[in-house]
C-alpha atoms as a PDB file:
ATOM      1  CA  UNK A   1      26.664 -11.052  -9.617  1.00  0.00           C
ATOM      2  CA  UNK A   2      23.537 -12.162  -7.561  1.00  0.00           C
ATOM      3  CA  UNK A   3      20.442  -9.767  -8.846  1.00  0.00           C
ATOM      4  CA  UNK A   4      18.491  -8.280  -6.749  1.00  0.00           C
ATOM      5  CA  UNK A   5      15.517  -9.713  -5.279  1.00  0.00           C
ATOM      6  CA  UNK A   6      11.725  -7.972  -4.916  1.00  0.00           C
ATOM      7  CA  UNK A   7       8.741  -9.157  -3.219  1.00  0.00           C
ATOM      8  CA  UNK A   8       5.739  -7.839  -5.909  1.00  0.00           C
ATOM      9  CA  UNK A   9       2.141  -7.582  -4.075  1.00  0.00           C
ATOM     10  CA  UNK A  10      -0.716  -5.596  -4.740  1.00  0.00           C
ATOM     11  CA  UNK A  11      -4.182  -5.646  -3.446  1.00  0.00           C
ATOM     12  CA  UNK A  12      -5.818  -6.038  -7.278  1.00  0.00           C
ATOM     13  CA  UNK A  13      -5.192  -9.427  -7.028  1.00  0.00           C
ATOM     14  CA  UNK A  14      -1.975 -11.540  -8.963  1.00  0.00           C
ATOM     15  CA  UNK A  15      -4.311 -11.583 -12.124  1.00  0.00           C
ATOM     16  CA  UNK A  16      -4.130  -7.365 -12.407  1.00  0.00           C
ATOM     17  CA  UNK A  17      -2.711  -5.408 -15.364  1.00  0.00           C
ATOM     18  CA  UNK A  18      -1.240  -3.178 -13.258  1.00  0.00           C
ATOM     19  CA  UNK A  19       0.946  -5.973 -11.349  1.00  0.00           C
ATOM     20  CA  UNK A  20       1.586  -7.627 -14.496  1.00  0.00           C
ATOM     21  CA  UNK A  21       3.286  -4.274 -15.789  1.00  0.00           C
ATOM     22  CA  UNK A  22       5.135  -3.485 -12.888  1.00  0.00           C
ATOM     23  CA  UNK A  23       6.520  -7.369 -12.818  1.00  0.00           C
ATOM     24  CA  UNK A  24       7.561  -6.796 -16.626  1.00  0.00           C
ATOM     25  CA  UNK A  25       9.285  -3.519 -15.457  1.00  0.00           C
ATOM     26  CA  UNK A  26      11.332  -4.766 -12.484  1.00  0.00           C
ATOM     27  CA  UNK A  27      12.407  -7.923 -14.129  1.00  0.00           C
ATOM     28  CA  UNK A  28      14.442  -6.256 -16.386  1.00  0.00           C
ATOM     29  CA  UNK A  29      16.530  -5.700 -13.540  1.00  0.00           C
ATOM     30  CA  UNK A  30      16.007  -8.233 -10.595  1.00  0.00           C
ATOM     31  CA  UNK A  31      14.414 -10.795  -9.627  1.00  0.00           C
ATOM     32  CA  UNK A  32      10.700 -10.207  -9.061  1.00  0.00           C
ATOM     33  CA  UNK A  33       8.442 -13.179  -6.962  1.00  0.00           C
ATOM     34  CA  UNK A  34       4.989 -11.989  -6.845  1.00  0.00           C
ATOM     35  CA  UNK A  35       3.106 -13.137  -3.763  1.00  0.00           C
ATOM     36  CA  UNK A  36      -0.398 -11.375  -4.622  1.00  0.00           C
ATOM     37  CA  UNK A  37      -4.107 -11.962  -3.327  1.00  0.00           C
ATOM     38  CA  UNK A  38      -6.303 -14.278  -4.883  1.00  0.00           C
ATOM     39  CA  UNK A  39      -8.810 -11.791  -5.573  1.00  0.00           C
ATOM     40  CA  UNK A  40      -9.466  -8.171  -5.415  1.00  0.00           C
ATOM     41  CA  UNK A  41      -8.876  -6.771  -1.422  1.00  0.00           C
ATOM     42  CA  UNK A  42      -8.854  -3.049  -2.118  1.00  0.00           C
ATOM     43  CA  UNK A  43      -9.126  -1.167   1.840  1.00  0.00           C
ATOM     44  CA  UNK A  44      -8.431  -4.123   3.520  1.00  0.00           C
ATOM     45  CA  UNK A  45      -5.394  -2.134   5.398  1.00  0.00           C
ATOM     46  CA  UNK A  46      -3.326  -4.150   7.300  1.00  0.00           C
ATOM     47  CA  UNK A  47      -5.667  -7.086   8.269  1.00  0.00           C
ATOM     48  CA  UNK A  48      -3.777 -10.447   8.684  1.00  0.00           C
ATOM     49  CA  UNK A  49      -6.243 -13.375   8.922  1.00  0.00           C
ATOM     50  CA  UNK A  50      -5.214 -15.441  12.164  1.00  0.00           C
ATOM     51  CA  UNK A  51      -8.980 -16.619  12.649  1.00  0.00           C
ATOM     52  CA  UNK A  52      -8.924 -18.919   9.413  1.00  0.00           C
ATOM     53  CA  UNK A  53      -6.967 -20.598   7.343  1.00  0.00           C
ATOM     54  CA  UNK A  54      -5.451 -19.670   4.200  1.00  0.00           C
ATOM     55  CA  UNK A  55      -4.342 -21.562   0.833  1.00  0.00           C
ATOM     56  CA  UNK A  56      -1.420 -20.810  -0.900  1.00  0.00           C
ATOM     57  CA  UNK A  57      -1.369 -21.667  -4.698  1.00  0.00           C
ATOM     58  CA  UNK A  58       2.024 -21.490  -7.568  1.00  0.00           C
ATOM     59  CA  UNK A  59       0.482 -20.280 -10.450  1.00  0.00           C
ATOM     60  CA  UNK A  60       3.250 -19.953 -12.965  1.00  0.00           C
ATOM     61  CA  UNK A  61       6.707 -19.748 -11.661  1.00  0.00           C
ATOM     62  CA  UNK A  62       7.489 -16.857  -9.789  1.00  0.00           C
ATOM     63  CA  UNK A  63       4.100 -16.139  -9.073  1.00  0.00           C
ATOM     64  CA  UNK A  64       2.230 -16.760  -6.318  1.00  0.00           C
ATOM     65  CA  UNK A  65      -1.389 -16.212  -4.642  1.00  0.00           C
ATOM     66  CA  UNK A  66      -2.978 -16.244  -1.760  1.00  0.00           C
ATOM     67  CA  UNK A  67      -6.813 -16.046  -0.417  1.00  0.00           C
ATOM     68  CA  UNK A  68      -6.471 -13.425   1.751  1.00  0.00           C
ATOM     69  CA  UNK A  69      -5.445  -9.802   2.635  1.00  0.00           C
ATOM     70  CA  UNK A  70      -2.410  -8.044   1.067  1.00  0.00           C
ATOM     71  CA  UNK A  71      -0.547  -8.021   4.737  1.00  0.00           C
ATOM     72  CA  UNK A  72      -1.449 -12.035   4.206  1.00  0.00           C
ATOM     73  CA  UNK A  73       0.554 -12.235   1.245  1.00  0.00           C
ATOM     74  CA  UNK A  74       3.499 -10.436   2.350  1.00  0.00           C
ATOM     75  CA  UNK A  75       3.981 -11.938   5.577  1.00  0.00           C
ATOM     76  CA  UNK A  76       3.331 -15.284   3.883  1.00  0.00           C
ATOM     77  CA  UNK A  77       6.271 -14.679   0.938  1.00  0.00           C
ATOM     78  CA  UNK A  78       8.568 -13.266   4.145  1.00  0.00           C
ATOM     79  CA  UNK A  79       7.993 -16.124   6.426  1.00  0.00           C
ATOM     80  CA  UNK A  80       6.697 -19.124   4.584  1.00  0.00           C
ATOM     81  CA  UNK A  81      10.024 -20.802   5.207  1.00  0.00           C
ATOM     82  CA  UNK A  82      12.059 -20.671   1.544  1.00  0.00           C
ATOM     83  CA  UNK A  83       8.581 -22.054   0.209  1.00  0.00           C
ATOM     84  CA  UNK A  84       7.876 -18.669  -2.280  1.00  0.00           C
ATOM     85  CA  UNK A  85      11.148 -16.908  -1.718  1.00  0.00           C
ATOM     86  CA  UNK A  86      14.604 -18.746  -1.600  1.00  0.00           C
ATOM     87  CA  UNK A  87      16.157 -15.755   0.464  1.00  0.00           C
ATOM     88  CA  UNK A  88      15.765 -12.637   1.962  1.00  0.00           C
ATOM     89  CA  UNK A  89      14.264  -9.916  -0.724  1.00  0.00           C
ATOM     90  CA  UNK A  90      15.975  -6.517  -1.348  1.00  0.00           C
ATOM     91  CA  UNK A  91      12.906  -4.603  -1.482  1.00  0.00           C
ATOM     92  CA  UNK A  92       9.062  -5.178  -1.147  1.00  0.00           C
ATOM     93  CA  UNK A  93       7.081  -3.530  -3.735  1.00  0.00           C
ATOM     94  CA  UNK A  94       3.478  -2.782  -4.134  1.00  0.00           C
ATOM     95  CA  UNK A  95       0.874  -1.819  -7.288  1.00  0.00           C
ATOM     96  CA  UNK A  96       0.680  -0.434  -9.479  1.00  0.00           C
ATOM     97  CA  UNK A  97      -2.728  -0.051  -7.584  1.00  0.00           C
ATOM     98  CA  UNK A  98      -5.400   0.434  -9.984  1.00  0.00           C
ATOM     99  CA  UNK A  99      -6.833   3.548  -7.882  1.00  0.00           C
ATOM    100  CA  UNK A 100      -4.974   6.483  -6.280  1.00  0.00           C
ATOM    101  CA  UNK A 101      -3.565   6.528  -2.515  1.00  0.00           C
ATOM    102  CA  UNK A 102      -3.675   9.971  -1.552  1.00  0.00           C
ATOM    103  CA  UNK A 103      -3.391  11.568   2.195  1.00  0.00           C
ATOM    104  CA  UNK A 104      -5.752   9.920   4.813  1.00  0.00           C
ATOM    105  CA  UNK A 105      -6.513   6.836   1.989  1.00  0.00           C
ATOM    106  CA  UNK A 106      -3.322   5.200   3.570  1.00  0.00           C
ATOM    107  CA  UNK A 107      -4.839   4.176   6.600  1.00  0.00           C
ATOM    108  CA  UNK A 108      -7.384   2.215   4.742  1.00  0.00           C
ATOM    109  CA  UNK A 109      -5.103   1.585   1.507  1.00  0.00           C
ATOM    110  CA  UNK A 110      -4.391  -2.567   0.829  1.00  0.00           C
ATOM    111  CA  UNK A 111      -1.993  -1.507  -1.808  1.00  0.00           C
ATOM    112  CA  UNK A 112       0.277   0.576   0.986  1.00  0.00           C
ATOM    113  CA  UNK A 113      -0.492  -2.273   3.957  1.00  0.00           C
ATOM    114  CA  UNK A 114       1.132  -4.356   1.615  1.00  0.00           C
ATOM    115  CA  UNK A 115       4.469  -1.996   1.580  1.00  0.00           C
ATOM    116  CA  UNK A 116       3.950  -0.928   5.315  1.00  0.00           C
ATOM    117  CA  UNK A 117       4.065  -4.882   6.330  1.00  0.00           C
ATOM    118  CA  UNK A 118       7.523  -5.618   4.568  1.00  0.00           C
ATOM    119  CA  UNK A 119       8.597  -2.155   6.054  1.00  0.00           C
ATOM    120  CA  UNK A 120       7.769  -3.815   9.638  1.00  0.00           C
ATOM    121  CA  UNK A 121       9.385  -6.914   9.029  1.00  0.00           C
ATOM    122  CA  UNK A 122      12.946  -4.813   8.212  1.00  0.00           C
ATOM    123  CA  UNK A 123      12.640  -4.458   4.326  1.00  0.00           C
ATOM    124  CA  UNK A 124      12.798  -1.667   2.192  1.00  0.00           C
ATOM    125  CA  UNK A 125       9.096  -0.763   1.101  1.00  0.00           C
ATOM    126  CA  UNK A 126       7.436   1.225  -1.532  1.00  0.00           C
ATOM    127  CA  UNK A 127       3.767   0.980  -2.917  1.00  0.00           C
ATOM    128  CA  UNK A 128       2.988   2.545  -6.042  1.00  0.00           C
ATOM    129  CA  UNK A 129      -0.227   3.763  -7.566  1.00  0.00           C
ATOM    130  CA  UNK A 130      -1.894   5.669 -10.434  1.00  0.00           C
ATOM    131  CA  UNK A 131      -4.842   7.533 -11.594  1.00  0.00           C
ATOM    132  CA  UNK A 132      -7.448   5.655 -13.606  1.00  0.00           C
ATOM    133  CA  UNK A 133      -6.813   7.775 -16.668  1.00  0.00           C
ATOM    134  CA  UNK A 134      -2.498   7.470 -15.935  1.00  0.00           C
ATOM    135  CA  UNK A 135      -1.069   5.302 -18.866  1.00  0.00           C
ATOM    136  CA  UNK A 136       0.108   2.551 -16.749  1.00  0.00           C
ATOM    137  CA  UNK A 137       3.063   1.098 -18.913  1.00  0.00           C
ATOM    138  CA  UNK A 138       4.262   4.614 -18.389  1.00  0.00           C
ATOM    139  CA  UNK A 139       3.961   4.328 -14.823  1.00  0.00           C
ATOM    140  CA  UNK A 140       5.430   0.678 -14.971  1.00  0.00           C
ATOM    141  CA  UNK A 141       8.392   2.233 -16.586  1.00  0.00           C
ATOM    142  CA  UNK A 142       8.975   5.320 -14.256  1.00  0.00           C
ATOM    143  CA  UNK A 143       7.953   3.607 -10.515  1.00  0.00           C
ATOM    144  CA  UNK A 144      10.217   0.511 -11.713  1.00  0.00           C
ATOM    145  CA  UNK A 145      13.078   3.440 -12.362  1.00  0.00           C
ATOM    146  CA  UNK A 146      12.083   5.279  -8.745  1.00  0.00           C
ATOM    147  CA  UNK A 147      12.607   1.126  -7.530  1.00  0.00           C
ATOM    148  CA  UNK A 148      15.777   0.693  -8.912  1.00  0.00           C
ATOM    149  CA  UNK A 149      16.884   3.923  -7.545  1.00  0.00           C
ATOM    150  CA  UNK A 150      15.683   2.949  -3.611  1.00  0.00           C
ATOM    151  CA  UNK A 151      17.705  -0.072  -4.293  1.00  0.00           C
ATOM    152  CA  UNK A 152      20.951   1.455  -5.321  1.00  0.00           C
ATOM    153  CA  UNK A 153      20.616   3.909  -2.027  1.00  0.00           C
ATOM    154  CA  UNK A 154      20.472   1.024  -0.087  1.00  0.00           C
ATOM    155  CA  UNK A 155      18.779   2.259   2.959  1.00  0.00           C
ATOM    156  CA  UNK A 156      20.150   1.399   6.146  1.00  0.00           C
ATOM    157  CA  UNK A 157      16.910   0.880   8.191  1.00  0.00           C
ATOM    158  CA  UNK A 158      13.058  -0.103   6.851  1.00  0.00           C
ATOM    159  CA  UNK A 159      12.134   3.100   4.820  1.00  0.00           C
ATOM    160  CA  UNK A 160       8.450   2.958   3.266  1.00  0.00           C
ATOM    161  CA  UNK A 161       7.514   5.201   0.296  1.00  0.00           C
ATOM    162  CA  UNK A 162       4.016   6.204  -1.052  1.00  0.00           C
ATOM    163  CA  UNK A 163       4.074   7.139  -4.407  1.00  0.00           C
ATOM    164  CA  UNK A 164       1.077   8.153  -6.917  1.00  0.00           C
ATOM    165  CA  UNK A 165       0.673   8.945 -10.669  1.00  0.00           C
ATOM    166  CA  UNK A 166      -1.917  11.574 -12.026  1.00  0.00           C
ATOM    167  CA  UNK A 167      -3.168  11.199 -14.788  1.00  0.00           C
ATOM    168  CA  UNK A 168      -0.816  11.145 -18.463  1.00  0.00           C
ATOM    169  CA  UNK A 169       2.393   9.541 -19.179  1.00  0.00           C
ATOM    170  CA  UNK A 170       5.563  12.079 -18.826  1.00  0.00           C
ATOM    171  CA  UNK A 171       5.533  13.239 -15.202  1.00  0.00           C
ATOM    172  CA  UNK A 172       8.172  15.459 -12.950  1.00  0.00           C
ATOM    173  CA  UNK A 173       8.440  13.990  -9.585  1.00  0.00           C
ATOM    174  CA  UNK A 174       8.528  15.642  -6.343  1.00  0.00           C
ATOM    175  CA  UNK A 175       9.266  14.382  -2.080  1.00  0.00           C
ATOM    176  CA  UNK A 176       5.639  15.326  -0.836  1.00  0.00           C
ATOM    177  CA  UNK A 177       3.845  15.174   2.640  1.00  0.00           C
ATOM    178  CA  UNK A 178       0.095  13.530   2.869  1.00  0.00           C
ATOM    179  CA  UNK A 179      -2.691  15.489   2.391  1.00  0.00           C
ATOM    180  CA  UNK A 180      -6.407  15.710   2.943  1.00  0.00           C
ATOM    181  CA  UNK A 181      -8.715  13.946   0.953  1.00  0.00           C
ATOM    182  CA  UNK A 182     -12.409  14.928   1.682  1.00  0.00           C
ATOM    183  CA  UNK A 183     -15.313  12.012   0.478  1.00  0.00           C
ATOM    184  CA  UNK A 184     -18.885  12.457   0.711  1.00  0.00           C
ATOM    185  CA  UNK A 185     -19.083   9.658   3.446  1.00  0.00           C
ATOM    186  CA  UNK A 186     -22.477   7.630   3.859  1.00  0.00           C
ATOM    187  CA  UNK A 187     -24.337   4.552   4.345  1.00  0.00           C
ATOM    188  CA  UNK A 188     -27.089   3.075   2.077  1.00  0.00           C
ATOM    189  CA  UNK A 189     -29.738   1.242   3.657  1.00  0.00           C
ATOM    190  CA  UNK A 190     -31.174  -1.069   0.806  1.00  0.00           C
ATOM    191  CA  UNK A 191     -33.721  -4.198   1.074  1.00  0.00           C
ATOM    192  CA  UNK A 192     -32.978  -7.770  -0.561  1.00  0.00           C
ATOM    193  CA  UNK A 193     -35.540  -8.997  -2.547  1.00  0.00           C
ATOM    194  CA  UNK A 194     -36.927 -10.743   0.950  1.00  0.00           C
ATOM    195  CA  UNK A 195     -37.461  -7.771   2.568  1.00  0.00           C
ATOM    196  CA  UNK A 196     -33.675  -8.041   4.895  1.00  0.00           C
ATOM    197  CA  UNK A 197     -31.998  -4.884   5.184  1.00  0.00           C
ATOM    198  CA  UNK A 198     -28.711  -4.410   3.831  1.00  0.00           C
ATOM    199  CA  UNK A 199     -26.574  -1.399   3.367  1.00  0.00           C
ATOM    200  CA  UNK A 200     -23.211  -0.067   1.824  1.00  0.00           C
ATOM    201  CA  UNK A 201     -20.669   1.896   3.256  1.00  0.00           C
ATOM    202  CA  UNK A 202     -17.927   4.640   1.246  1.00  0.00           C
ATOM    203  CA  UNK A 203     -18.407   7.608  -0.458  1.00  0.00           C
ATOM    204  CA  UNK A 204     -21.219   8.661  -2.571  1.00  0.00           C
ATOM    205  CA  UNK A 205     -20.007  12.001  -4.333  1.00  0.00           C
ATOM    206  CA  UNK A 206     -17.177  14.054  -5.833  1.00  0.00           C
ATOM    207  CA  UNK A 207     -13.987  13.679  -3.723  1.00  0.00           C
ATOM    208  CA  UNK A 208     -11.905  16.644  -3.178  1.00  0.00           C
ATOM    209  CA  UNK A 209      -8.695  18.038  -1.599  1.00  0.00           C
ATOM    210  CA  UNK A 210      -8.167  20.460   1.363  1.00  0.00           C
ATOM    211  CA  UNK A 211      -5.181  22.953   0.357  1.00  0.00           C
ATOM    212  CA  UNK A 212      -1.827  21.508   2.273  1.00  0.00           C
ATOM    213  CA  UNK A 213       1.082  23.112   0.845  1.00  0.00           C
ATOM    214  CA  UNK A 214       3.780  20.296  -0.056  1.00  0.00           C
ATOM    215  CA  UNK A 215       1.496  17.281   0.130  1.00  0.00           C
ATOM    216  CA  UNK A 216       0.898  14.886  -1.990  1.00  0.00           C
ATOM    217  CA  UNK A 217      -3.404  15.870  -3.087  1.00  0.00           C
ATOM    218  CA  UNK A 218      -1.211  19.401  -4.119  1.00  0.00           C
ATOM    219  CA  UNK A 219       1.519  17.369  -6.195  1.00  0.00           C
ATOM    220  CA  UNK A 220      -1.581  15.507  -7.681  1.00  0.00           C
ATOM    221  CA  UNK A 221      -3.813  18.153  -8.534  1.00  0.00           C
ATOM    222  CA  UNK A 222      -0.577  19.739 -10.239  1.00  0.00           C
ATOM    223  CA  UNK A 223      -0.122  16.753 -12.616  1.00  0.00           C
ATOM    224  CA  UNK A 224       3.400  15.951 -10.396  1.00  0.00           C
ATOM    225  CA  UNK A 225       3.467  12.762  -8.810  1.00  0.00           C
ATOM    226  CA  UNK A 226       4.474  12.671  -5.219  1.00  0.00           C
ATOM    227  CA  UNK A 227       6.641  10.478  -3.173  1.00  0.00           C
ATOM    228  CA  UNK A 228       5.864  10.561  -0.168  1.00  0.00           C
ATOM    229  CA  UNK A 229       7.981   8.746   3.427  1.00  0.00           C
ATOM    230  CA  UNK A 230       5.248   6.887   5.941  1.00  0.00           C
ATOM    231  CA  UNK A 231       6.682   6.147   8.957  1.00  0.00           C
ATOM    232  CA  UNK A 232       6.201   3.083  11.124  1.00  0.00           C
ATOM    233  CA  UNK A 233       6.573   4.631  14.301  1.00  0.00           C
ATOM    234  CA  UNK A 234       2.640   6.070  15.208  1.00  0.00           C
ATOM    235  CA  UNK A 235       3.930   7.670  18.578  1.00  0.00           C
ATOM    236  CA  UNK A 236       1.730  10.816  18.799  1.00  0.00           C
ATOM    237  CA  UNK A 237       4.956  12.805  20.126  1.00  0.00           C
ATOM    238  CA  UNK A 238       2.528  16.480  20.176  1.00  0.00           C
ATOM    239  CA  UNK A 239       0.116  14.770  22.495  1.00  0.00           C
ATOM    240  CA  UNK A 240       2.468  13.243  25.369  1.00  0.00           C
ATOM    241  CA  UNK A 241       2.007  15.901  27.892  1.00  0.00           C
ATOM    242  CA  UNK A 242      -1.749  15.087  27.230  1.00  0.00           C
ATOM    243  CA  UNK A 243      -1.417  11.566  28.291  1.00  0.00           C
ATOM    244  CA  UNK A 244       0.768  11.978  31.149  1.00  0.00           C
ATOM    245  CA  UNK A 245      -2.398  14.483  32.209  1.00  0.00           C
ATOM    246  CA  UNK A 246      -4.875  11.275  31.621  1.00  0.00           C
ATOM    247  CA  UNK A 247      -2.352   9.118  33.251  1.00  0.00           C
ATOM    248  CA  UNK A 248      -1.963  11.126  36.696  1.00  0.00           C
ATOM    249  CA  UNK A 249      -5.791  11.265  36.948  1.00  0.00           C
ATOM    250  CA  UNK A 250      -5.869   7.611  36.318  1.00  0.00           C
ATOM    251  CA  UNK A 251      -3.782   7.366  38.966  1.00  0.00           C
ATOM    252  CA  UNK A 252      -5.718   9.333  41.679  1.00  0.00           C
ATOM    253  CA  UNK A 253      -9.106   7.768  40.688  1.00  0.00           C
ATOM    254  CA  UNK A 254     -10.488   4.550  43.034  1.00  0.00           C
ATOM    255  CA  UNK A 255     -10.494   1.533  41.597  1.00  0.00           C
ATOM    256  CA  UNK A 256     -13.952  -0.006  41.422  1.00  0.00           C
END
């Protein structure tokens, strides 16, 4: 029997323990190719780079990297013509992200791009990450058993899963919604030693979580990691009567 084949990506970069572990995991199983950054892209969402070029090394067999975003390295192992993957894979997974993906952190999440980008081009997806203080071979272990699973299912359309470990090593699991993450946003307005301004973006206190029955910041904060369905489809159904409104005024209004 042919084994299965996955896609591995992460957006730690091909050289991260946490990719390493997962690859260990799944190959137990499959057939893992990892197609991973070159270097660390954490919230570099979905960015593809179509305004440069990119270089595409083999490291060791079966792995592969890539200088660019964690969209780059997926579309490159699903399109690069047989050149990192000799057929169609199974699945596409992500992680283990060093870092957790929690609620609104999956619009800006590399590690779930990564996922949502195999999703899109008709794969199974399913990104996977864990608290800083999670013991990752446990996590290897239980998200490459959560893998296997989505395989066996064999979903009939492009289903993507986010899924995140608190911290420990025995978990329960449960199907969770996103949540609300709240950061201390800010910018930092520094001077180089020339005198140039620079600054930093991100968060620059203690992060917490807005109460959202069944989400995944309430699984967390319980010690219970969440899986959590993403959909591709960003249709704001709720606000369509809103946009027909815009759309009639639109219509009325001169040109000019």
């Amino acid at each position: 029997m042919i084994r299965p084949l996955i896609l591995l990506s992460n957006d730690d970069g091909y050289q991260s323990l946490g990719i390493s572990l997962m690859r260990a995991a799944l190959a137990k199983s499959t057939d893992v190719v990892v197609c991973a950054p070159e270097s660390e892209q954490s919230a570099a969402s979905h960015a593809l780079s179509l305004h440069r070029p990119l270089r595409l090394w083999q490291k060791t067999p079966g792995v592969w990297s890539v200088d660019g975003t964690p969209a780059d390295c997926v579309y490159v192992g699903l399109n690069g013509g047989g050149r990192v993957l000799s057929r169609r894979p199974d699945l596409v997974v992500s992680g283990i992200n060093h870092g957790l993906n929690l609620g609104d952190d999956v619009f800006y999440s590399g590690t779930v791009a990564a996922a949502r980008e195999g999703a899109l081009k008709g794969v199974p997806s399913i990104a996977f990450s864990a608290a800083y203080d999670a013991d990752l071979e446990a996590v290897a272990v239980a998200a490459a058993r959560v893998a296997f699973h989505l395989l066996q299912q064999r979903p009939k359309r492009p289903v993507l899963f986010n899924v995140n470990f608190p911290k420990g090593k025995n978990w329960s699991f449960r199907a969770t919604r996103l949540g609300a993450r709240v950061y201390q946003d800010g910018v930092d307005y520094r001077k180089d030693p020339r005198g140039r301004e620079y600054l930093w973006i991100g968060t620059s206190g203690p992060i917490t979580h807005r109460a959202v029955a069944g989400s995944d910041t309430e699984a967390f904060d319980q010690g219970v990691v969440g899986i959590t369905p993403l959909v591709l489809d960003l249709w704001g159904r709720a606000d369509q009567s809103e946009a027909e409104a815009l759309a009639s005024v639109a219509a009325l209004a001169p040109n000019g």
